[in-house]
PDB file of N, CA and C in Angstrom:
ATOM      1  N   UNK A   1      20.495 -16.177  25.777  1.00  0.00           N
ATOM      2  CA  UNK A   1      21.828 -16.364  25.206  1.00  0.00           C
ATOM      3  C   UNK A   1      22.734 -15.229  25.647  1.00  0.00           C
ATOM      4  N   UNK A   2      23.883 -15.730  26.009  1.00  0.00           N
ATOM      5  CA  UNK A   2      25.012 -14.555  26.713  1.00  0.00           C
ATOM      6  C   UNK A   2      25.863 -14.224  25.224  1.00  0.00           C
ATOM      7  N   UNK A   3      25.478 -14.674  24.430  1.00  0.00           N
ATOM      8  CA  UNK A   3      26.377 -14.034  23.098  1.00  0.00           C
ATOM      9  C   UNK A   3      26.669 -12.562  23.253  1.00  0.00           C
ATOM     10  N   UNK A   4      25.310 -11.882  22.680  1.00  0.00           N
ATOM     11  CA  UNK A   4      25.822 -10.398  22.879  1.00  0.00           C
ATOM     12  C   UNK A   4      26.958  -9.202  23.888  1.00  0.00           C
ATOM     13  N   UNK A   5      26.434 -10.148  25.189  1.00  0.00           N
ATOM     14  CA  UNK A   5      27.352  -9.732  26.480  1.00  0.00           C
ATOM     15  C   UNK A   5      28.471  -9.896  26.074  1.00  0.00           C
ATOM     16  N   UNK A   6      28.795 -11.108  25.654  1.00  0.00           N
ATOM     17  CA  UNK A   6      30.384 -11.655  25.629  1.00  0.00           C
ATOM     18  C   UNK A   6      31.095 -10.653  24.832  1.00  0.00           C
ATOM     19  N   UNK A   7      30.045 -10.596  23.575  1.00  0.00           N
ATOM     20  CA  UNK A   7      30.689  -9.755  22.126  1.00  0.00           C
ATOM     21  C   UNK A   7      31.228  -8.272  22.532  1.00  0.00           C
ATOM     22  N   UNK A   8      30.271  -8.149  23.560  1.00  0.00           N
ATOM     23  CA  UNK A   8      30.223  -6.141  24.142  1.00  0.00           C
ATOM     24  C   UNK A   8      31.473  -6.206  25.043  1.00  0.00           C
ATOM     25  N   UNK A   9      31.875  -7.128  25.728  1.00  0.00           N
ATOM     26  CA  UNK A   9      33.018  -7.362  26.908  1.00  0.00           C
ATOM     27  C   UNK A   9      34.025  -7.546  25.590  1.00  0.00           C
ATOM     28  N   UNK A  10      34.161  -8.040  25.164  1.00  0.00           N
ATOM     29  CA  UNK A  10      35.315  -8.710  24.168  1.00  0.00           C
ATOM     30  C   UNK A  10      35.660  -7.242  23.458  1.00  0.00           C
ATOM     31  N   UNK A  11      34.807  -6.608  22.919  1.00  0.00           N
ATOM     32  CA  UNK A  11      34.871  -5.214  21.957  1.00  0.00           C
ATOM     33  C   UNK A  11      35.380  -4.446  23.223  1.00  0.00           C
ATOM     34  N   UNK A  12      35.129  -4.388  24.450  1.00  0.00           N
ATOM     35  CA  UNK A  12      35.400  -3.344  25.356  1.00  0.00           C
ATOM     36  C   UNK A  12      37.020  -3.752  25.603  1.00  0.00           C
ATOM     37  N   UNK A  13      37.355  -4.760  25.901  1.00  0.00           N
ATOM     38  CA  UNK A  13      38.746  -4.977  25.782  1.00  0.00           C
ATOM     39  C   UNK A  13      39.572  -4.814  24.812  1.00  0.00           C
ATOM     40  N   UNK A  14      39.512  -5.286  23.533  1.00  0.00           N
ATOM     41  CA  UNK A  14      40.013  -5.089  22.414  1.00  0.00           C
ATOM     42  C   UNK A  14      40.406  -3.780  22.242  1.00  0.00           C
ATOM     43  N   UNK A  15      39.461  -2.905  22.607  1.00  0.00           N
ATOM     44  CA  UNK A  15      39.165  -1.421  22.236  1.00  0.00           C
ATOM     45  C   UNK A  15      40.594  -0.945  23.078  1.00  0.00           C
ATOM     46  N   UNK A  16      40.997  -1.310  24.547  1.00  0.00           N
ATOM     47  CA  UNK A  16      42.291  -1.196  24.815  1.00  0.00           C
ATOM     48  C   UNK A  16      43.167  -0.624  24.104  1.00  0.00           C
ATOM     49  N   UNK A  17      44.218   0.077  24.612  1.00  0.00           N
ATOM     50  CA  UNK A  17      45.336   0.371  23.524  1.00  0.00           C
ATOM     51  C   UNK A  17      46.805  -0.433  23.658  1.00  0.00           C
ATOM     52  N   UNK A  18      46.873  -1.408  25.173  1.00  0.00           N
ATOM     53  CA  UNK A  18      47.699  -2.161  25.604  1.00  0.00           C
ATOM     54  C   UNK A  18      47.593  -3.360  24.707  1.00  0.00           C
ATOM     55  N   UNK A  19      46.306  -3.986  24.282  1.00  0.00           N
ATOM     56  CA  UNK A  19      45.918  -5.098  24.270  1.00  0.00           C
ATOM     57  C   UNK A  19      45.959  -4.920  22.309  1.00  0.00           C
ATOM     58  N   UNK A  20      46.125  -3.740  21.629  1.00  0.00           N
ATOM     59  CA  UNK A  20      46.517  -3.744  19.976  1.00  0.00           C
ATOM     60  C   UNK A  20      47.319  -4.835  19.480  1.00  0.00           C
ATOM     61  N   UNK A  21      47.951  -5.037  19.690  1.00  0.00           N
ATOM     62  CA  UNK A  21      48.903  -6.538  19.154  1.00  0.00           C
ATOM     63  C   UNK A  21      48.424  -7.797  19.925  1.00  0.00           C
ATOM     64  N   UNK A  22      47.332  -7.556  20.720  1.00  0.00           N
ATOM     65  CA  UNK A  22      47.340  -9.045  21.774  1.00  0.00           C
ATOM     66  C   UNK A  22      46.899  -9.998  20.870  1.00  0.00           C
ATOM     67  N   UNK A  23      47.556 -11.713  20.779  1.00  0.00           N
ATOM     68  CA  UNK A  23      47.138 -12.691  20.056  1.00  0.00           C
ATOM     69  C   UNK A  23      45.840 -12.907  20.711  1.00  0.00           C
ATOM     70  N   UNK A  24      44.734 -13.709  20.345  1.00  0.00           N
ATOM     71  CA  UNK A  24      43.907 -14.302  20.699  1.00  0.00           C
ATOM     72  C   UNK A  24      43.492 -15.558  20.134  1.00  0.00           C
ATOM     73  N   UNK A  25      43.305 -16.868  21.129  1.00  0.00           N
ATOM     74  CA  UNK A  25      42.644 -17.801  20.955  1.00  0.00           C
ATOM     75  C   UNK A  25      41.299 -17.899  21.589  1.00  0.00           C
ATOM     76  N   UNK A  26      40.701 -18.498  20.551  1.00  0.00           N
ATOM     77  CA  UNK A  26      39.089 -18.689  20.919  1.00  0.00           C
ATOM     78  C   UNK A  26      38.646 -20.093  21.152  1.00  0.00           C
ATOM     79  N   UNK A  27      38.893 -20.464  22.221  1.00  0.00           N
ATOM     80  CA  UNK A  27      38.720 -21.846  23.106  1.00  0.00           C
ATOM     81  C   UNK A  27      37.170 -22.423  23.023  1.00  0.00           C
ATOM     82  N   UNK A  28      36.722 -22.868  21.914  1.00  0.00           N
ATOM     83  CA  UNK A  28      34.886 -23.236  21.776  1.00  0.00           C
ATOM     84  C   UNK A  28      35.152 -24.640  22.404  1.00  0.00           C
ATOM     85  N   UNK A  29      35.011 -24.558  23.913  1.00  0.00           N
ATOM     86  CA  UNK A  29      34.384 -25.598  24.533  1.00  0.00           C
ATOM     87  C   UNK A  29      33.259 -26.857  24.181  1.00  0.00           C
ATOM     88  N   UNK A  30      33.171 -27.806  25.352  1.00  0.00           N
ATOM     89  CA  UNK A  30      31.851 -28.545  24.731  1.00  0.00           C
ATOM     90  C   UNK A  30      31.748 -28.950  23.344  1.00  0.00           C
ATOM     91  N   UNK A  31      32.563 -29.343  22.990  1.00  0.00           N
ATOM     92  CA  UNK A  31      31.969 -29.757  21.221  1.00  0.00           C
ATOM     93  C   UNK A  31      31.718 -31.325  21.383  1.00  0.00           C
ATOM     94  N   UNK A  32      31.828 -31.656  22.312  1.00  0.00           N
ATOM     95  CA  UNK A  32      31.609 -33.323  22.523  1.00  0.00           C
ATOM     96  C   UNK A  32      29.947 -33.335  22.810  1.00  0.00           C
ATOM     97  N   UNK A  33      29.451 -32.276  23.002  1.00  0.00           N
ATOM     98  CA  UNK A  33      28.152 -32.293  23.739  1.00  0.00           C
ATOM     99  C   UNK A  33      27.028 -32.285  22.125  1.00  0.00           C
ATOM    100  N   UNK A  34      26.189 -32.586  22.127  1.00  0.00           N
ATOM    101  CA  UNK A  34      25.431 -32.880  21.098  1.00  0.00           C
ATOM    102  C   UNK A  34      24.797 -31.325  20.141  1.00  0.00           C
ATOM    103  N   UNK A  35      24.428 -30.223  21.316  1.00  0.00           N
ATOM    104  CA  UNK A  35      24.088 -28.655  21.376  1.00  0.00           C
ATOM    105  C   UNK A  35      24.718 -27.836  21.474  1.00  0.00           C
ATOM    106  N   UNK A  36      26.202 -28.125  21.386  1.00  0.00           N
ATOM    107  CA  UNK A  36      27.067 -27.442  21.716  1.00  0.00           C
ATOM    108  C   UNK A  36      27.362 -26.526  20.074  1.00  0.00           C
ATOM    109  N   UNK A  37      27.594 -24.459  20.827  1.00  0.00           N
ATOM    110  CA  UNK A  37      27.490 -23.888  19.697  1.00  0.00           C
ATOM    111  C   UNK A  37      29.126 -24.474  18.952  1.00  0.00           C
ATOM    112  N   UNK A  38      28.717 -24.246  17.219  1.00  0.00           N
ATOM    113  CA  UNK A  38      29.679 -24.379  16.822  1.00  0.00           C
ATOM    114  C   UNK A  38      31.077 -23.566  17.016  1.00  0.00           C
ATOM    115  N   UNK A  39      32.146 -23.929  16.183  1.00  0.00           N
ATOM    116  CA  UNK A  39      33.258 -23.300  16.680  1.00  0.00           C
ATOM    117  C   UNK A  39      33.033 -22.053  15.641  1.00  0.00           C
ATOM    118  N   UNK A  40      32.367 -22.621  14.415  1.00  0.00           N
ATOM    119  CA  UNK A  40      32.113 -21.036  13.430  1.00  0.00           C
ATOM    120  C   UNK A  40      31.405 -20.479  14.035  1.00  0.00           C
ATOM    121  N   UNK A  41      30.140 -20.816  14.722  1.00  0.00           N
ATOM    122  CA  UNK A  41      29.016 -19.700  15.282  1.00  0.00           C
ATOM    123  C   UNK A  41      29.670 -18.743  16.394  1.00  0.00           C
ATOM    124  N   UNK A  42      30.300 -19.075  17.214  1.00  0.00           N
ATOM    125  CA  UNK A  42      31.246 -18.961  18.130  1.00  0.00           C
ATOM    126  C   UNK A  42      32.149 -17.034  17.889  1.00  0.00           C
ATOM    127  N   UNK A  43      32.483 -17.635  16.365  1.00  0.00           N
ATOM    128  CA  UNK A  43      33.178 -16.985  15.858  1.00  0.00           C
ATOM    129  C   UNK A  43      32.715 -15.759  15.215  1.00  0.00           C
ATOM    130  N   UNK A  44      31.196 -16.348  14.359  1.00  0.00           N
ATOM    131  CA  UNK A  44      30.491 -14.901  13.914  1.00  0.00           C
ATOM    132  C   UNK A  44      29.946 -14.150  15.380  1.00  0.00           C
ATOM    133  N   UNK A  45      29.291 -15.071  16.212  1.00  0.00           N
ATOM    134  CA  UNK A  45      28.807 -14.361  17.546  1.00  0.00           C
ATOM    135  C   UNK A  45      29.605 -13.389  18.105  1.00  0.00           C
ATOM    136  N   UNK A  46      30.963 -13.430  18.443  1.00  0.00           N
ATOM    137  CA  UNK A  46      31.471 -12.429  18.623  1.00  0.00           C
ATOM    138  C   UNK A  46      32.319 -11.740  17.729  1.00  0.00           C
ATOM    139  N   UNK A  47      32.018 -11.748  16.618  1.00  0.00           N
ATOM    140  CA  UNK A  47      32.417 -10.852  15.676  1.00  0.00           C
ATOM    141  C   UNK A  47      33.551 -10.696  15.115  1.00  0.00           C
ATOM    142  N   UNK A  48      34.270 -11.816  15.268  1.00  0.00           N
ATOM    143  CA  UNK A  48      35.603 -12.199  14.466  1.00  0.00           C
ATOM    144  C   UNK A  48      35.738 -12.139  12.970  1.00  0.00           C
ATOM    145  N   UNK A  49      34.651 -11.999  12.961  1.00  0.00           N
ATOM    146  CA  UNK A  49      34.283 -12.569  10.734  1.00  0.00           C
ATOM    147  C   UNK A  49      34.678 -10.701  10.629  1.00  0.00           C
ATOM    148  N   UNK A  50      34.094  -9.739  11.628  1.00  0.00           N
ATOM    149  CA  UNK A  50      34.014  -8.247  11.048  1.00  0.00           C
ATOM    150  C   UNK A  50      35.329  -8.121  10.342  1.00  0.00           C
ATOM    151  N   UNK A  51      35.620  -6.790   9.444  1.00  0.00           N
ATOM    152  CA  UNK A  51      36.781  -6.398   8.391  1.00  0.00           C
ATOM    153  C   UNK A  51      37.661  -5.837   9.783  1.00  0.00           C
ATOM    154  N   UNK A  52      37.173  -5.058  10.328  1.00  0.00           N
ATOM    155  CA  UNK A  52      38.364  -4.213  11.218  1.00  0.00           C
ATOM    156  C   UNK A  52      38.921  -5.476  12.554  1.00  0.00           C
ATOM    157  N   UNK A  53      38.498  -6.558  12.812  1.00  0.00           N
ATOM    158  CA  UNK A  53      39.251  -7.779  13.166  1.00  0.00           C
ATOM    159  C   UNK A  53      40.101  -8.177  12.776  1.00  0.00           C
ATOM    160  N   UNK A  54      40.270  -8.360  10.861  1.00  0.00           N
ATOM    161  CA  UNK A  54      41.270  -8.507  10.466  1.00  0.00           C
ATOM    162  C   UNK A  54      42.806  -8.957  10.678  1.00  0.00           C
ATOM    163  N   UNK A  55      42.858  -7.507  11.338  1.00  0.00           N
ATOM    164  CA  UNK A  55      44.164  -7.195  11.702  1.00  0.00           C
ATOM    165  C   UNK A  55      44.872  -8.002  13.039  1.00  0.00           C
ATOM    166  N   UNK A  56      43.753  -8.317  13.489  1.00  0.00           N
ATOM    167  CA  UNK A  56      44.360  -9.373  14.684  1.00  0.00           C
ATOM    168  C   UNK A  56      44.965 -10.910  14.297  1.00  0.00           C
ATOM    169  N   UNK A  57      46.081 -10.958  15.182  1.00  0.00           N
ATOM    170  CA  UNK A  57      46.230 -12.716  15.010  1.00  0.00           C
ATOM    171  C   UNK A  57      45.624 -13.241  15.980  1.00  0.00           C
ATOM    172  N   UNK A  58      44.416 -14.293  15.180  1.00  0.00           N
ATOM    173  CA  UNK A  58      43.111 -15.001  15.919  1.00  0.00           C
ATOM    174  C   UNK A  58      43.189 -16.473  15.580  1.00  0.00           C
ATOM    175  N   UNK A  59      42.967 -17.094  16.529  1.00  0.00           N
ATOM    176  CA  UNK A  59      42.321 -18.697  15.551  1.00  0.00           C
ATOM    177  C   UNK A  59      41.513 -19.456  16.946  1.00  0.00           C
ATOM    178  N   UNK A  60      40.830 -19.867  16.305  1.00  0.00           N
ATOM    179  CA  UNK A  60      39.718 -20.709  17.095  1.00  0.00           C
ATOM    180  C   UNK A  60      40.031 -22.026  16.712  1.00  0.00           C
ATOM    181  N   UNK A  61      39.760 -23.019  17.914  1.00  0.00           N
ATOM    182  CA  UNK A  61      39.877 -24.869  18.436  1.00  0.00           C
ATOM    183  C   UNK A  61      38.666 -24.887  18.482  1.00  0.00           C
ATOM    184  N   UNK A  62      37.997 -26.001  18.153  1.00  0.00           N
ATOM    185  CA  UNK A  62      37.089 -26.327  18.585  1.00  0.00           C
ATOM    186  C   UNK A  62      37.819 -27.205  19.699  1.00  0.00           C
ATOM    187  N   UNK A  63      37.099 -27.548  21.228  1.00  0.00           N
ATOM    188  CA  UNK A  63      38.318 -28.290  21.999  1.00  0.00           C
ATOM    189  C   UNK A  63      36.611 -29.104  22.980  1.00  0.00           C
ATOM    190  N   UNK A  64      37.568 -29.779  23.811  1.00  0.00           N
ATOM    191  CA  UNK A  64      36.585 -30.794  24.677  1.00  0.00           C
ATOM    192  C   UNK A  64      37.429 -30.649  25.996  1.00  0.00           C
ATOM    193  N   UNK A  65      37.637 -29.700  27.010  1.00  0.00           N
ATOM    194  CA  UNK A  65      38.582 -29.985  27.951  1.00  0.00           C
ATOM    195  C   UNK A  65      38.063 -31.126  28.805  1.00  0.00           C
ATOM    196  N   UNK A  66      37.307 -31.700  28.529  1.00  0.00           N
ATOM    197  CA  UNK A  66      36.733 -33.093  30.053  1.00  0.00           C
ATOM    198  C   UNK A  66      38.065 -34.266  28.835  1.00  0.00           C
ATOM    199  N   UNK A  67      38.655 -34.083  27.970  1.00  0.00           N
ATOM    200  CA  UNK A  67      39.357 -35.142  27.950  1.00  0.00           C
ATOM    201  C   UNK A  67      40.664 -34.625  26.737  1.00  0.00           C
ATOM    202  N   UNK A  68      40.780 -33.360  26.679  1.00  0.00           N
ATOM    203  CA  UNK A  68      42.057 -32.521  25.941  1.00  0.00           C
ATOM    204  C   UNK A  68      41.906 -32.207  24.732  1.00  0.00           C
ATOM    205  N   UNK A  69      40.541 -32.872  23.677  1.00  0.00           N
ATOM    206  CA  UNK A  69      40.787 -32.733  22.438  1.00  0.00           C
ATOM    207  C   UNK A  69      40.982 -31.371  21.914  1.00  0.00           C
ATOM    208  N   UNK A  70      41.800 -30.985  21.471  1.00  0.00           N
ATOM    209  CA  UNK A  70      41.601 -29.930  20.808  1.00  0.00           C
ATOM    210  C   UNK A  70      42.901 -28.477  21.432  1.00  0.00           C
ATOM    211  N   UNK A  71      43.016 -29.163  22.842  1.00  0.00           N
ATOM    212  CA  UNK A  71      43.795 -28.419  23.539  1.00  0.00           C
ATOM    213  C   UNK A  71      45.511 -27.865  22.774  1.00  0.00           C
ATOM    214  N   UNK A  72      45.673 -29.190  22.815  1.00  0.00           N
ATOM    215  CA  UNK A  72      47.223 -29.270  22.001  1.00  0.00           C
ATOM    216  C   UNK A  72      47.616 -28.499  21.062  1.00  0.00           C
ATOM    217  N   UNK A  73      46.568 -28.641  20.222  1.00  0.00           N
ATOM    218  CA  UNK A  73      46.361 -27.791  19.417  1.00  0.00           C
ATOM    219  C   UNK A  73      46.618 -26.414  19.323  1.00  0.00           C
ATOM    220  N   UNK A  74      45.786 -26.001  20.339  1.00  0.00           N
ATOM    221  CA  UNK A  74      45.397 -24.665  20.511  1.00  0.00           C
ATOM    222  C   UNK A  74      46.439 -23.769  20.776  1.00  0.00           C
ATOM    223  N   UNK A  75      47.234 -24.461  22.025  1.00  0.00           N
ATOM    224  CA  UNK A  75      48.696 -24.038  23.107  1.00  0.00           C
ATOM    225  C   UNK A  75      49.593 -24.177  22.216  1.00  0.00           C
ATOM    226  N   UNK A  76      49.403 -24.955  21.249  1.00  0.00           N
ATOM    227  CA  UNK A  76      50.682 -25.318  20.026  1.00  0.00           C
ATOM    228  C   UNK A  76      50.956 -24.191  19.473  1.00  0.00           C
ATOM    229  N   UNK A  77      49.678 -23.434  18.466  1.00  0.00           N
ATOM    230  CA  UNK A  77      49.278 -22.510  17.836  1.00  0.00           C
ATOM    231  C   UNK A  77      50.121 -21.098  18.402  1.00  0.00           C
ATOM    232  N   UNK A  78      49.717 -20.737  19.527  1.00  0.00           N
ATOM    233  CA  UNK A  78      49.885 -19.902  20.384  1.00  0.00           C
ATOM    234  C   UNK A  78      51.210 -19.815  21.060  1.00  0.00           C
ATOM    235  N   UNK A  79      51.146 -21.181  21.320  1.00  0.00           N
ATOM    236  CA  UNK A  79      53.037 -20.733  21.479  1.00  0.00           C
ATOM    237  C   UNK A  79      53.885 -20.377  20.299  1.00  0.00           C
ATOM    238  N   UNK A  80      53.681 -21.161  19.771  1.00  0.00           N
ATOM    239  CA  UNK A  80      54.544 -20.645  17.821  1.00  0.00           C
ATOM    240  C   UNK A  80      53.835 -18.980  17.116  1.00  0.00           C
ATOM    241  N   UNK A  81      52.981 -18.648  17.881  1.00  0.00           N
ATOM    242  CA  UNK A  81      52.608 -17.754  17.359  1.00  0.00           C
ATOM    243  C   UNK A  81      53.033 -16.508  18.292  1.00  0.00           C
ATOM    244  N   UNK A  82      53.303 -16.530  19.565  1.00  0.00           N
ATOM    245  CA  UNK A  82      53.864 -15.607  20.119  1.00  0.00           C
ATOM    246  C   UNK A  82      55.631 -15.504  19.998  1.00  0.00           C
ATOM    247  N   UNK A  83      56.129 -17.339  19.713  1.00  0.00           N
ATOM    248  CA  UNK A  83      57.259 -17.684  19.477  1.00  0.00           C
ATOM    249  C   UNK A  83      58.242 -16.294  18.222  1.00  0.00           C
ATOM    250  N   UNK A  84      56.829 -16.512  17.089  1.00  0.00           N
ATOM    251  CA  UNK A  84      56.937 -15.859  16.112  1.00  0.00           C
ATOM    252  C   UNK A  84      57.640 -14.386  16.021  1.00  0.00           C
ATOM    253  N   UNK A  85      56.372 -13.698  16.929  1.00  0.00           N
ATOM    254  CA  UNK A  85      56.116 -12.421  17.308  1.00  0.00           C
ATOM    255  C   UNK A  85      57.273 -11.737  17.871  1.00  0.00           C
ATOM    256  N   UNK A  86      58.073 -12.902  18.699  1.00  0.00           N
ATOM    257  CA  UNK A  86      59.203 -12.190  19.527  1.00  0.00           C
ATOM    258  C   UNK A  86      60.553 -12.300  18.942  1.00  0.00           C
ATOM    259  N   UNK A  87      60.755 -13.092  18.028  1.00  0.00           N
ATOM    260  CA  UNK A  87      61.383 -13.479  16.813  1.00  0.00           C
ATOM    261  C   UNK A  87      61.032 -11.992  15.948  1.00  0.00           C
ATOM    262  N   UNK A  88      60.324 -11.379  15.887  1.00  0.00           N
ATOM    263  CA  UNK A  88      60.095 -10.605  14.409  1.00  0.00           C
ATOM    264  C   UNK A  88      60.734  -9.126  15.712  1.00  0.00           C
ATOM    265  N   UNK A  89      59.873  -8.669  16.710  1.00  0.00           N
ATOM    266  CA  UNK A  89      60.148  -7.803  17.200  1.00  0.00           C
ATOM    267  C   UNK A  89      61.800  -7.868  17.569  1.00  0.00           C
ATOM    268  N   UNK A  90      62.500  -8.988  17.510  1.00  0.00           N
ATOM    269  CA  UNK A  90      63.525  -8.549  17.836  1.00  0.00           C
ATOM    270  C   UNK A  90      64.289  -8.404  16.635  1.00  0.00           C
ATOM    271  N   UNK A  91      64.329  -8.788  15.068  1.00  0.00           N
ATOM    272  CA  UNK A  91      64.598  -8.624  14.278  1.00  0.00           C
ATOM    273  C   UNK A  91      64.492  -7.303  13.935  1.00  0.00           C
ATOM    274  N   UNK A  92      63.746  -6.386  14.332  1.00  0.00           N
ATOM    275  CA  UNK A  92      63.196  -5.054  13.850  1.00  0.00           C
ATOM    276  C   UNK A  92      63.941  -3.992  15.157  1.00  0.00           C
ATOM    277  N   UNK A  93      64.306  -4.929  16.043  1.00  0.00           N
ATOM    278  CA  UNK A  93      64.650  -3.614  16.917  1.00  0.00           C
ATOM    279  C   UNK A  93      63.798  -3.649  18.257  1.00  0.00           C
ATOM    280  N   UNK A  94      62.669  -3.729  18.028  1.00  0.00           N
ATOM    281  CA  UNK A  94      61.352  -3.679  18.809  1.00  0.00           C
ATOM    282  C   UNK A  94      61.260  -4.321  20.025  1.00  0.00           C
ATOM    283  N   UNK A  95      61.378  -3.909  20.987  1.00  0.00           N
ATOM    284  CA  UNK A  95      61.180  -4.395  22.549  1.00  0.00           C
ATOM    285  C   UNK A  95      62.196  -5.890  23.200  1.00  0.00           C
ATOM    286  N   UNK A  96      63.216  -5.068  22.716  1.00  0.00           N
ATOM    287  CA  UNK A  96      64.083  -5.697  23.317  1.00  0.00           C
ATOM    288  C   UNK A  96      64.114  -6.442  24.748  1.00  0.00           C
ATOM    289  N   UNK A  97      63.361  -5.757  25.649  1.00  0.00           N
ATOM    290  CA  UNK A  97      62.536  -6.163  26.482  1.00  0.00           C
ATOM    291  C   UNK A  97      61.114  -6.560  26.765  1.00  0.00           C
ATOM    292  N   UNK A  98      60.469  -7.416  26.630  1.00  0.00           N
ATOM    293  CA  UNK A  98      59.269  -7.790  26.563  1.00  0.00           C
ATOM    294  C   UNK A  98      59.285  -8.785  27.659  1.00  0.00           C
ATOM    295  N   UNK A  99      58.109  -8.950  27.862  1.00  0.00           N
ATOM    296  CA  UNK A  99      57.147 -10.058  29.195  1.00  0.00           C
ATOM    297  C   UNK A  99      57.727 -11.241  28.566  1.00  0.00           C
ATOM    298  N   UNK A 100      58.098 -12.248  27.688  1.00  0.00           N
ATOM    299  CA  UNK A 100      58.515 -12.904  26.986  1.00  0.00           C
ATOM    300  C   UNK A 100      60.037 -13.405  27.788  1.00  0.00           C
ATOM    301  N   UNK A 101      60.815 -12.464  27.818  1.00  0.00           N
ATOM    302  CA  UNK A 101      62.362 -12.368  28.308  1.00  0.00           C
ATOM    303  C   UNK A 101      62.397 -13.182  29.382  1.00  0.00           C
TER     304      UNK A 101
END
């Protein structure tokens, strides 16, 4: 099982100081498949459930890309959620310039 790897790569990025505000979606593939891990297991495996995660804006799809389920969803989420973000930072002052612009 590549769980652990993923979890140690994922913590090594996070750990970043660029990447502190980065949204994240957690894309759990394969759910059409019969063995396919869940979208919760998914989630404790790499350690999303921990307290100091918290602070991130996270959400997990369960999705099927061989036919979109779940996709819409996901990009929906994420756009309204960065939509959000750039909406609040500019209310506050905050990066008037951003990748966003």
């Amino acid at each position: 099982e590549r769980m652990p790897e993923a979890r140690e790569q994922l913590d090594r990025l996070l750990g970043e100081e660029l990447l502190d505000d980065a949204v994240i979606v957690l894309l759990c593939n394969k759910q059409d498949l019969p063995n396919a891990m869940s979208a919760s297991e998914a989630v404790e495996g790499l350690g999303f459930n921990r307290p100091e995660m918290r602070k991130r804006q996270f959400a997990h799809f369960p999705v099927c890309c061989t036919n979109g389920e779940g996709l819409y969803e996901a990009m929906d989420w994420l756009s309204n959620t960065l939509a959000n973000n750039q909406a609040r930072s500019t209310l506050w002052g905050r990066g008037s310039q951003t990748a966003l612009s």
